[in-house]
C-alpha atoms as a PDB file:
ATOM      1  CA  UNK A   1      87.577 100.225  98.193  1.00  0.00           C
ATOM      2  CA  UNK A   2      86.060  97.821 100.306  1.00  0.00           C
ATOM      3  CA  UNK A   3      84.998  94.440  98.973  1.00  0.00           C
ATOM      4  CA  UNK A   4      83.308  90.599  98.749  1.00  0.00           C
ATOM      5  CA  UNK A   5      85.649  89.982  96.120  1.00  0.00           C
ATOM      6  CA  UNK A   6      88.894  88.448  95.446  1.00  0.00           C
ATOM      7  CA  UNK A   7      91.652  90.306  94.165  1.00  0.00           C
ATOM      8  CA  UNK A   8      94.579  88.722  92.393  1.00  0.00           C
ATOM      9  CA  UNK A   9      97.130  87.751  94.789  1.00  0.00           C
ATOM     10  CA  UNK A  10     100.020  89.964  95.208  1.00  0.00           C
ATOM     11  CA  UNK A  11     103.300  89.420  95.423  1.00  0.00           C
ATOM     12  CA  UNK A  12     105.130  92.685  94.948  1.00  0.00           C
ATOM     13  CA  UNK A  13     105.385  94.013  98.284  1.00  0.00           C
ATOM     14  CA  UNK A  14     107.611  96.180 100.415  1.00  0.00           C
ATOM     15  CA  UNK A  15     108.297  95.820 104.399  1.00  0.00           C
ATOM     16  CA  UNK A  16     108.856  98.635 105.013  1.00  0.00           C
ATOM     17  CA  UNK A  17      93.106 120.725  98.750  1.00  0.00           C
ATOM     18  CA  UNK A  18      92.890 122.405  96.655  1.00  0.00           C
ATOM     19  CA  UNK A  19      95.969 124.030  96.737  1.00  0.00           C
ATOM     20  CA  UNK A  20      96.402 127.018  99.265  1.00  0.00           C
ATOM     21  CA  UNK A  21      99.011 129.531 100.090  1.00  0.00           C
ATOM     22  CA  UNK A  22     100.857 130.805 103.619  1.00  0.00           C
ATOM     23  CA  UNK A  23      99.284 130.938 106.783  1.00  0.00           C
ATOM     24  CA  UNK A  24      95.673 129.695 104.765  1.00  0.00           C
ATOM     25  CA  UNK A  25      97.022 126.655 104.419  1.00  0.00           C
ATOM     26  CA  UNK A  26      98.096 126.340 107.620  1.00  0.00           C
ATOM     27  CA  UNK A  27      94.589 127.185 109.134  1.00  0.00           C
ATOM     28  CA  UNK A  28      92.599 124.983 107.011  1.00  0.00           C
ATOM     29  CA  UNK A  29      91.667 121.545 108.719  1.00  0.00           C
ATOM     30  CA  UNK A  30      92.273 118.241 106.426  1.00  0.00           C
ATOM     31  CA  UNK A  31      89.245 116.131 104.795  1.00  0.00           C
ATOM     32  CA  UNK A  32      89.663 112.630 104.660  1.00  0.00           C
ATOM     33  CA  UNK A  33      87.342 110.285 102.818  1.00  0.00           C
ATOM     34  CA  UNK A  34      87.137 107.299 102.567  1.00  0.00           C
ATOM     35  CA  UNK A  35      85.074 104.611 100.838  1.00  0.00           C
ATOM     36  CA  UNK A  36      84.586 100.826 100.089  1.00  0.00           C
ATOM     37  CA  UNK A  37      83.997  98.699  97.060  1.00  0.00           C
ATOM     38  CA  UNK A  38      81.645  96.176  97.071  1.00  0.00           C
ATOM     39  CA  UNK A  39      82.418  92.583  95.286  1.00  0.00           C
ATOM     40  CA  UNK A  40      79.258  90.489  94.155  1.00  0.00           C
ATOM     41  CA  UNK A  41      77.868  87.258  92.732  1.00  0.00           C
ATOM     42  CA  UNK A  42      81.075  85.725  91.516  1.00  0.00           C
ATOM     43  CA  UNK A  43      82.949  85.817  94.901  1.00  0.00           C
ATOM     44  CA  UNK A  44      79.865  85.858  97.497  1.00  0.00           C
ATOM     45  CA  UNK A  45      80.110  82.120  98.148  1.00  0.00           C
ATOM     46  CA  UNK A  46      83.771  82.384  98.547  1.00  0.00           C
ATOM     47  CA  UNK A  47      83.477  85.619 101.227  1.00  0.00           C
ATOM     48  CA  UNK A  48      79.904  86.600 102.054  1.00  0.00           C
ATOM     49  CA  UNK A  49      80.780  89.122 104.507  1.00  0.00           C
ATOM     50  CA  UNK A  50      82.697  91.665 102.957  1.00  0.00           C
ATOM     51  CA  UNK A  51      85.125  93.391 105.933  1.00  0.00           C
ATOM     52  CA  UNK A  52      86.232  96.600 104.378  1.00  0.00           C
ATOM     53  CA  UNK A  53      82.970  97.404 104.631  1.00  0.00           C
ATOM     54  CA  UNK A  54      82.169  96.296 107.677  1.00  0.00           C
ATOM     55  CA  UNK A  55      85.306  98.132 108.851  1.00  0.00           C
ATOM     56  CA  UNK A  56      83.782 101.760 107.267  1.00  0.00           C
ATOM     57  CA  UNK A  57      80.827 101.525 108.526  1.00  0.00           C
ATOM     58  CA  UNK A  58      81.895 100.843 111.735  1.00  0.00           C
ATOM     59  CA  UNK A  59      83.693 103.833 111.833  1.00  0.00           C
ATOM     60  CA  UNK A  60      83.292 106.795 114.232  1.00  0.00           C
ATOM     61  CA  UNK A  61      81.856 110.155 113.772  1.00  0.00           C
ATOM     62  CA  UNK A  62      85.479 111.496 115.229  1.00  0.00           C
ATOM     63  CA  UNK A  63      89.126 110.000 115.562  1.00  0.00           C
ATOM     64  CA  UNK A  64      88.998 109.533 119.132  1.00  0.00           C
ATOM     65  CA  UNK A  65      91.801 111.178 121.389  1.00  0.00           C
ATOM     66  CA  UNK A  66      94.632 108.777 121.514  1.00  0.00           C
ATOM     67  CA  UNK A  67      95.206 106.286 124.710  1.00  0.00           C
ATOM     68  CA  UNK A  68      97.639 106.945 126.647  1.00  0.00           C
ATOM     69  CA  UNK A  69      99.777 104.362 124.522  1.00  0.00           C
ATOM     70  CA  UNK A  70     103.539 106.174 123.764  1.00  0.00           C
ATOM     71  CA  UNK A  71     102.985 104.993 120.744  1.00  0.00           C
ATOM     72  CA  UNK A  72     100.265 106.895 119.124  1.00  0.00           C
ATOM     73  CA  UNK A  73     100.806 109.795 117.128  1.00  0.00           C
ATOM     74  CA  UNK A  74      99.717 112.589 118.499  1.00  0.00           C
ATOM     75  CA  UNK A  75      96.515 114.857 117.245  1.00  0.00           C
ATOM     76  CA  UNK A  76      94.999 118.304 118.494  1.00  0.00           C
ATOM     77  CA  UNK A  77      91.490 119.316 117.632  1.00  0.00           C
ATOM     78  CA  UNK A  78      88.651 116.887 116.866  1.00  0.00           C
ATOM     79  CA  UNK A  79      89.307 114.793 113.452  1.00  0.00           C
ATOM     80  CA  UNK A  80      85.508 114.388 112.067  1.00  0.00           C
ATOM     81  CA  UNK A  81      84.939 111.188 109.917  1.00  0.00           C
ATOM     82  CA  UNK A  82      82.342 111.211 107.191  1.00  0.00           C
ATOM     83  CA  UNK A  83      81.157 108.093 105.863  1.00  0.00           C
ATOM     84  CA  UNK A  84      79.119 106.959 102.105  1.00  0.00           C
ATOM     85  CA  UNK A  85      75.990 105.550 103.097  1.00  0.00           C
ATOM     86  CA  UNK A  86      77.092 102.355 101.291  1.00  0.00           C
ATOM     87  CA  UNK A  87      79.479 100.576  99.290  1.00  0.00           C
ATOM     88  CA  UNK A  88      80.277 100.923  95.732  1.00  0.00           C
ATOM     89  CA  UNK A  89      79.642  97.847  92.918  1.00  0.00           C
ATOM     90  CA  UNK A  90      82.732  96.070  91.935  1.00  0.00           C
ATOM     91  CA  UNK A  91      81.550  97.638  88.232  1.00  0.00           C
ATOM     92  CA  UNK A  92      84.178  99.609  85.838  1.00  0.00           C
ATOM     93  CA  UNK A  93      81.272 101.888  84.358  1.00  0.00           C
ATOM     94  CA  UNK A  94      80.223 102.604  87.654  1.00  0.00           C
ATOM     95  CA  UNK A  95      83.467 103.453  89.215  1.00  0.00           C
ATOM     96  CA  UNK A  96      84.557 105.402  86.354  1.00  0.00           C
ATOM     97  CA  UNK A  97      81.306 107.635  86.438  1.00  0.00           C
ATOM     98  CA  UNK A  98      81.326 107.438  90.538  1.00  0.00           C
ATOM     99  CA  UNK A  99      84.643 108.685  91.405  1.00  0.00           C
ATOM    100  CA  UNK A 100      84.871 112.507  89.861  1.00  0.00           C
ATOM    101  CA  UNK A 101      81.469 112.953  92.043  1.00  0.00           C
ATOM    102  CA  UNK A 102      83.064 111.607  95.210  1.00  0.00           C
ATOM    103  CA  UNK A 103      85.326 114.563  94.727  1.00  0.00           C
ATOM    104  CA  UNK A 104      83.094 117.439  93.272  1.00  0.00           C
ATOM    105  CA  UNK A 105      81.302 120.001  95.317  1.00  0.00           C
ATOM    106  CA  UNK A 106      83.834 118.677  98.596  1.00  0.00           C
ATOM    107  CA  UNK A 107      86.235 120.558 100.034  1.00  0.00           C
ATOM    108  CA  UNK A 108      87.974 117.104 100.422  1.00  0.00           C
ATOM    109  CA  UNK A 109      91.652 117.144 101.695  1.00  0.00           C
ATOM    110  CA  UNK A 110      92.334 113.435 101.383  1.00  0.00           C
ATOM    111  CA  UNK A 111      90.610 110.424 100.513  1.00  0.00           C
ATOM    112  CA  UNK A 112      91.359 106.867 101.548  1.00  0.00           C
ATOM    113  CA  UNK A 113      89.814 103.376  99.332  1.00  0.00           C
ATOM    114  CA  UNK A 114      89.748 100.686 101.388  1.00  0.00           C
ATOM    115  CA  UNK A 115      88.880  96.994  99.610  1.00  0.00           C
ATOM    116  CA  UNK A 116      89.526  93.268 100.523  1.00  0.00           C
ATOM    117  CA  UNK A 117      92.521  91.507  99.309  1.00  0.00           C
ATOM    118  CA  UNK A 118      91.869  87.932  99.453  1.00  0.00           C
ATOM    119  CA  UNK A 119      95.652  85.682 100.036  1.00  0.00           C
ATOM    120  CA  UNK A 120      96.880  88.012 102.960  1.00  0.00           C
ATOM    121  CA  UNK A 121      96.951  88.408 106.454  1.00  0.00           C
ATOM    122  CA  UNK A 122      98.371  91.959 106.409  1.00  0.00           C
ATOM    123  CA  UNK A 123      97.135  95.477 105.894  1.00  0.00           C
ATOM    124  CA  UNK A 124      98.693  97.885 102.794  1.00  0.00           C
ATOM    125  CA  UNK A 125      98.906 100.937 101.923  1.00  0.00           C
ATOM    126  CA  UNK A 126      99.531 101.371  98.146  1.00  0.00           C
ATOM    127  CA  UNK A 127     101.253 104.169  96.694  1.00  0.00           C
ATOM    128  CA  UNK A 128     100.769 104.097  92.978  1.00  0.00           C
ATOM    129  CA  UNK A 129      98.003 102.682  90.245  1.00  0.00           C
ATOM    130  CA  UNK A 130      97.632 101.177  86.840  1.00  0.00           C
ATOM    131  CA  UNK A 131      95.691 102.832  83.647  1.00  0.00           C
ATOM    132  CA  UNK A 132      95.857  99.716  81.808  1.00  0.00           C
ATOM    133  CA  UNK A 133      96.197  96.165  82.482  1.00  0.00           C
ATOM    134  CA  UNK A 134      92.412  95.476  83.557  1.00  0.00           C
ATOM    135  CA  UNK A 135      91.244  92.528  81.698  1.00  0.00           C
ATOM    136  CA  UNK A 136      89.350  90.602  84.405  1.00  0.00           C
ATOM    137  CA  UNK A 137      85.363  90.845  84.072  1.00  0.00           C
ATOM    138  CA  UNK A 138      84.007  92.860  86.543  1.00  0.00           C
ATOM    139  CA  UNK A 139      80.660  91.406  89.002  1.00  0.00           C
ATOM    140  CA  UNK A 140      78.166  92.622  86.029  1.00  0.00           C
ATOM    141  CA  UNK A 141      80.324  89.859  83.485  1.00  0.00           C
ATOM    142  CA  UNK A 142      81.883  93.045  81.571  1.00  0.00           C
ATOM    143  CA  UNK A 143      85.501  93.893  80.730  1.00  0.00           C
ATOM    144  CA  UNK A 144      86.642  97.354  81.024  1.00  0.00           C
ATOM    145  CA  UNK A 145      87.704  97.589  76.753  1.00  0.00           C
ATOM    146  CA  UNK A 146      89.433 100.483  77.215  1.00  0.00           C
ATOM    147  CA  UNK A 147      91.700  99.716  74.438  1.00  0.00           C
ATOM    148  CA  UNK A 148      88.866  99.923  72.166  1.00  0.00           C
ATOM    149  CA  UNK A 149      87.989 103.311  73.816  1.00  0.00           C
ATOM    150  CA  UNK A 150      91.222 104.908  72.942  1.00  0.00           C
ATOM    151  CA  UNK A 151      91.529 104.184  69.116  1.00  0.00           C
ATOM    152  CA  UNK A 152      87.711 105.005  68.623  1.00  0.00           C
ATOM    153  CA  UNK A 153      87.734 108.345  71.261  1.00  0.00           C
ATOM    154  CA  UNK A 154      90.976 109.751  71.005  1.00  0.00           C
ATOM    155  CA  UNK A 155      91.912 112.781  72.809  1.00  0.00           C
ATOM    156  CA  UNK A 156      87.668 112.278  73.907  1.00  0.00           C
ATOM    157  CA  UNK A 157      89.449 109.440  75.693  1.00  0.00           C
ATOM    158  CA  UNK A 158      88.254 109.768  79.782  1.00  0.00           C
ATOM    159  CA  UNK A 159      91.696 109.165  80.533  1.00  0.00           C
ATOM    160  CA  UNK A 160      94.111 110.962  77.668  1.00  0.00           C
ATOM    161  CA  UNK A 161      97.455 111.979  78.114  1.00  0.00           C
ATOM    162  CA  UNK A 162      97.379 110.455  81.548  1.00  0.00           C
ATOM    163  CA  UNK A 163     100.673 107.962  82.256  1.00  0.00           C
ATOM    164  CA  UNK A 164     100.392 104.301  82.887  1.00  0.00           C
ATOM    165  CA  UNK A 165     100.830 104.845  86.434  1.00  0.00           C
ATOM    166  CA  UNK A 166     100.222 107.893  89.023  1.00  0.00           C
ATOM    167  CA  UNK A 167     102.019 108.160  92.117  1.00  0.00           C
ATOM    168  CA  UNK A 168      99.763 109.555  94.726  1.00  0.00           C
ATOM    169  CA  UNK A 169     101.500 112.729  96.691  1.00  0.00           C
ATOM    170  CA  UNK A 170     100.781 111.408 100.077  1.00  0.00           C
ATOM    171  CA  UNK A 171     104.507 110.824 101.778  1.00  0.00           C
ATOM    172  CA  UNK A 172     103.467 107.060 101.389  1.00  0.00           C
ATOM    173  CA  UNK A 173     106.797 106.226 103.309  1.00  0.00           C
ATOM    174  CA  UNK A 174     106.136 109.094 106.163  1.00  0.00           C
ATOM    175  CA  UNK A 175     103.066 107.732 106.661  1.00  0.00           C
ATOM    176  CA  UNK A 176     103.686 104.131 106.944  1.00  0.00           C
ATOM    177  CA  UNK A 177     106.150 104.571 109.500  1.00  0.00           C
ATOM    178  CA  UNK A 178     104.096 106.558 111.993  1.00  0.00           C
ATOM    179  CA  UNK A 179     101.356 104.053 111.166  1.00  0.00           C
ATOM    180  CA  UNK A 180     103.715 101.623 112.775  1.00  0.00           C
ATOM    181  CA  UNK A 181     104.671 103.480 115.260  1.00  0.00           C
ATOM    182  CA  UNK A 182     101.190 103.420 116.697  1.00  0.00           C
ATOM    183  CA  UNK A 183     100.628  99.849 116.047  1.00  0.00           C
ATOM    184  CA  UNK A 184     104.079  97.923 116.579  1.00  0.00           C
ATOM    185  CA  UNK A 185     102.781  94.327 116.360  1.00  0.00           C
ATOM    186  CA  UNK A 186     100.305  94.882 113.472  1.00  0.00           C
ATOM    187  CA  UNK A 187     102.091  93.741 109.874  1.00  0.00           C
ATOM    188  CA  UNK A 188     101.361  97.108 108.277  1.00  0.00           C
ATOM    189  CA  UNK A 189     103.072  97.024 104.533  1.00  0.00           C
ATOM    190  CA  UNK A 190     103.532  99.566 101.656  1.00  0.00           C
ATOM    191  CA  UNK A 191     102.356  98.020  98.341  1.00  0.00           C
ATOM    192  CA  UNK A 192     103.511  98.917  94.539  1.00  0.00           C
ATOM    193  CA  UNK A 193     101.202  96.455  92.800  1.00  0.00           C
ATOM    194  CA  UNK A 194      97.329  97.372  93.442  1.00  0.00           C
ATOM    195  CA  UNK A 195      96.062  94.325  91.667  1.00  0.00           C
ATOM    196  CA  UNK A 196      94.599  95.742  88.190  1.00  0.00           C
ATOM    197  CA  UNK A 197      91.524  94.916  89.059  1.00  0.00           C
ATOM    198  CA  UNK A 198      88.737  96.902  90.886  1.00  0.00           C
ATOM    199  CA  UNK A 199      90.593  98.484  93.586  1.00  0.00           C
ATOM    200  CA  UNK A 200      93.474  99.546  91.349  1.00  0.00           C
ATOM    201  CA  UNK A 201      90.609 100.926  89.006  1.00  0.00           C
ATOM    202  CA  UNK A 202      89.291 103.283  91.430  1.00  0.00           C
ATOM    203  CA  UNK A 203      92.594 104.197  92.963  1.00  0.00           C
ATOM    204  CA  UNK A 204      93.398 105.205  89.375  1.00  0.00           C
ATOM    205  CA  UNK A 205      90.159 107.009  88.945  1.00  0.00           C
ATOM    206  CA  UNK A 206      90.894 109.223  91.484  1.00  0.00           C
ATOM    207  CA  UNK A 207      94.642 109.770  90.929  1.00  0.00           C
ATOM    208  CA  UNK A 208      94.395 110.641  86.964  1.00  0.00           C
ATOM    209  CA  UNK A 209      91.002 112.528  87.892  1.00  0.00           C
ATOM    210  CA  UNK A 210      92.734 115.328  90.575  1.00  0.00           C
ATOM    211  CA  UNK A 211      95.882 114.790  87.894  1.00  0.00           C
ATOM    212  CA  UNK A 212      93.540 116.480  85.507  1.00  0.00           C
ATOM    213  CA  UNK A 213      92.500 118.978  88.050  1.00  0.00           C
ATOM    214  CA  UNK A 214      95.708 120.084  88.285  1.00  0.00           C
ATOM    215  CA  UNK A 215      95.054 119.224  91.970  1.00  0.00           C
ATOM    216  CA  UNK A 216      97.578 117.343  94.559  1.00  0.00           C
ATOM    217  CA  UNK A 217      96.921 113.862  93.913  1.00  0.00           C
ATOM    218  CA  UNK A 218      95.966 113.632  98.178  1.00  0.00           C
ATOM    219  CA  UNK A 219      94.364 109.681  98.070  1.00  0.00           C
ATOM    220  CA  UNK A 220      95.749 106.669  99.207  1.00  0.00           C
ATOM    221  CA  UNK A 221      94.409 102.949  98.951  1.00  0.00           C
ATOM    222  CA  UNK A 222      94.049 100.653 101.710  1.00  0.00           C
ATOM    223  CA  UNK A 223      93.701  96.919 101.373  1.00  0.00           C
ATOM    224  CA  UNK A 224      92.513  95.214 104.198  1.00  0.00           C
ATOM    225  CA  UNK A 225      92.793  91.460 104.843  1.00  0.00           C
ATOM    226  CA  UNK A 226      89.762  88.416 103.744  1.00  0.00           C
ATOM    227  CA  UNK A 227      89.546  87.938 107.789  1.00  0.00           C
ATOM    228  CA  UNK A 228      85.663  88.851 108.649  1.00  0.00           C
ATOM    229  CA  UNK A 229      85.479  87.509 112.053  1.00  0.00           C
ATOM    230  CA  UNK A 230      84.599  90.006 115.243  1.00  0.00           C
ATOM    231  CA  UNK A 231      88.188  90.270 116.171  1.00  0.00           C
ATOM    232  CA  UNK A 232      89.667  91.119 112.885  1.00  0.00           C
ATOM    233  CA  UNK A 233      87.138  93.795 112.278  1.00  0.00           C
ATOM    234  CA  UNK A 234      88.046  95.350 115.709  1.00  0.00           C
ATOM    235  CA  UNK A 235      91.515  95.335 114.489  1.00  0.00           C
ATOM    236  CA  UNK A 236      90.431  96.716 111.085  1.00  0.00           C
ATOM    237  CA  UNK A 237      88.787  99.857 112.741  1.00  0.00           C
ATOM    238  CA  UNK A 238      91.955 100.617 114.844  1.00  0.00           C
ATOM    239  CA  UNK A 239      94.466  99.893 111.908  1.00  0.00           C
ATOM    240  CA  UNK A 240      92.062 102.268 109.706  1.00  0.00           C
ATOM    241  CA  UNK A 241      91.849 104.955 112.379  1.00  0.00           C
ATOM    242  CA  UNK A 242      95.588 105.154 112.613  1.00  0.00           C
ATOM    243  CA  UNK A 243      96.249 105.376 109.287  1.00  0.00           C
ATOM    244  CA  UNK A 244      93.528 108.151 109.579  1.00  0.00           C
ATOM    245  CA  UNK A 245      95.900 110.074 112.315  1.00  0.00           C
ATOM    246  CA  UNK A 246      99.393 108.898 110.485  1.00  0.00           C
ATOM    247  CA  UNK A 247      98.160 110.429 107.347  1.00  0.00           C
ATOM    248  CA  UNK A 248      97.105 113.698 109.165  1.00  0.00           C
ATOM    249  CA  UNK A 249     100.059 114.263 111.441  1.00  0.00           C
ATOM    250  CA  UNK A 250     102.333 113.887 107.944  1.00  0.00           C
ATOM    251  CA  UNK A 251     100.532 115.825 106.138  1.00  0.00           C
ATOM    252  CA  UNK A 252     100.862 118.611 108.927  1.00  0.00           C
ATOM    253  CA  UNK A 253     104.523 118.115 109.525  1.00  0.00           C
ATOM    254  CA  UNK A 254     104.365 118.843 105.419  1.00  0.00           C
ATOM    255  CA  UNK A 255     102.975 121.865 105.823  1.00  0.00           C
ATOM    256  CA  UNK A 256     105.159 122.669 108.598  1.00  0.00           C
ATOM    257  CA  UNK A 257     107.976 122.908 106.156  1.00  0.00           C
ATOM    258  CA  UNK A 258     106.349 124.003 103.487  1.00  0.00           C
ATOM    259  CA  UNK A 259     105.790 127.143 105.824  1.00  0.00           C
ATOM    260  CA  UNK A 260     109.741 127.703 106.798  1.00  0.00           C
ATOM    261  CA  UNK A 261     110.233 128.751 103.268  1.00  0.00           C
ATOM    262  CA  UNK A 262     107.054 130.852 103.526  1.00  0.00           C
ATOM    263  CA  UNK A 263     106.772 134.394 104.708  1.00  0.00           C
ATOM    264  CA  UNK A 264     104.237 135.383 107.422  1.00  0.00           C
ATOM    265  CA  UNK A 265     103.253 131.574 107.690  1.00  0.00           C
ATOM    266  CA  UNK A 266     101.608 132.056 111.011  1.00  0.00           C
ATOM    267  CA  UNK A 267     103.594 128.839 112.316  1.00  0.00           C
ATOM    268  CA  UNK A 268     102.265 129.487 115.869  1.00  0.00           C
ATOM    269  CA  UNK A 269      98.318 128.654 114.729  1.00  0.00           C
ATOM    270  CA  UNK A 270      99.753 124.775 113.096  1.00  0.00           C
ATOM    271  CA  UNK A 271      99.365 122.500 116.057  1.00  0.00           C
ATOM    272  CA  UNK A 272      95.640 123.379 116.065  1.00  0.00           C
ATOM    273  CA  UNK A 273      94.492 122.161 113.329  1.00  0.00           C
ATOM    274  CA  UNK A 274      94.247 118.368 113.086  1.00  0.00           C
ATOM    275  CA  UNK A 275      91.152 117.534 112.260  1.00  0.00           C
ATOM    276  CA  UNK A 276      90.080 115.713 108.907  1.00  0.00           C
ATOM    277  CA  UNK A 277      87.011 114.085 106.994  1.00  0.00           C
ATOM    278  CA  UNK A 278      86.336 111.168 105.944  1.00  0.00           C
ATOM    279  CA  UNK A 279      84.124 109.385 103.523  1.00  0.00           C
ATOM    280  CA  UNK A 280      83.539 105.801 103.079  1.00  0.00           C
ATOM    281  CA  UNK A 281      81.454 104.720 100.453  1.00  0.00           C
END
């Protein structure tokens, strides 16, 4: 989720496809998406220029090859990005009727939210989210009330029999070490505290909706730093295009042995296919 906004300052933080079988999986190139939530009135003063979305829309149409930097993980074919045409309102109605659309009707093999946390200097990944907890007004002055939702719905409830927290399936861990691997002086974290506010909300959107899918939960959250200036959303772009390439080349070496255990796997045809989509919204 990208955003104008100021999320809760966080404290709790770590240094640190549909499903397919055999050789189909193997063959089929990821989709990552990726999109940006945008913060209004209330926080415009404080950050007119929101840089998560100036950081996905600045994007590229492909991952471009690697330098020749030692350091950069290593990709094959062409990784295609795909970005929303614009970024989504800091609103818990609209996220909530937003996000099961992002997904529908896509063959989407990941998705990446990227949004603003205000209080840090550093990029994170986060690896899980929070049903409940959200009891900060969104931008249109409105609380989420979800509580009230859930006695008066009950199993109509958008979100019932979901757990207070989803894990996403993404090797969190595998990923943020490449990530740093191809950007050594960059503070690059993993997060376990999404902020229950806005970006937490949508990260949770997507999680419980491919939870109710029955679908791997393939979506991480990015939170990008307040820092709007030309030079920090340069670094943005790289630092998002890397996680881009981190999260393909692990989800790859996944598959890779997944495969071992499969027969006919077809392990020869892996190696050429690295490319992914991305949305940003």
């Amino acid at each position: 989720m990208g955003s104008n906004s100021e999320e809760p300052d966080y404290q709790q933080e770590e240094e640190i496809t549909p499903h397919k079988t055999s050789s189909e999986a193997l063959k089929t190139s990821p989709k990552l998406f990726t999109d940006t939530i945008f913060y209004g009135k209330p926080f415009r003063a404080q950050y007119p220029i929101n840089p998560s979305w100036e950081i996905t829309k600045a994007l590229p149409s492909f991952l471009p090859r690697q330098s020749h930097n030692s350091n950069s993980i290593p990709h094959s074919l062409p990784v295609r990005i795909l970005t929303h045409p614009e970024a989504i309102k800091v609103a818990y109605d609209t996220v909530r009727s937003l996000v099961p659309t992002l997904w529908k009707g896509r063959k989407i093999d990941y998705m990446i939210h990227i949004g603003m946390a205000a209080g840090r200097k550093y990029y994170s990944i986060e690896r899980r989210a929070h049903r409940d907890g959200y009891n900060v007004k969104d931008v249109g002055g409105e609380y989420l009330m979800d509580d009230e939702r859930r006695k008066k719905e009950g199993k109509d409830w958008t979100w019932y029999g979901t757990p207070e927290e989803i894990l996403s399936d993404v090797d969190v861990d595998d990923v943020a070490r490449r990530w740093r691997v191809a950007l050594p002086y960059n503070d690059l974290r993993v997060s376990e505290d999404a902020g229950r506010y806005l970006c937490d909300f949508i990260y949770f959107s997507s999680l419980a909706h491919l939870t109710k899918m029955a679908e791997e939960r393939r979506v991480v959250f990015l939170h990008v730093p307040v820092a709007s200036d030309d030079a920090a959303i340069k670094s943005g772009i790289e630092v998002t295009l890397e996680l881009i390439r981190a999260i393909i080349q692990s989800g790859q070496m996944k598959k890779v042995k997944a495969a071992k255990n499969m027969p006919d796997a077809g392990l020869g045809n892996v190696a050429q296919h690295h490319f992914v989509h991305s949305w940003t919204a």
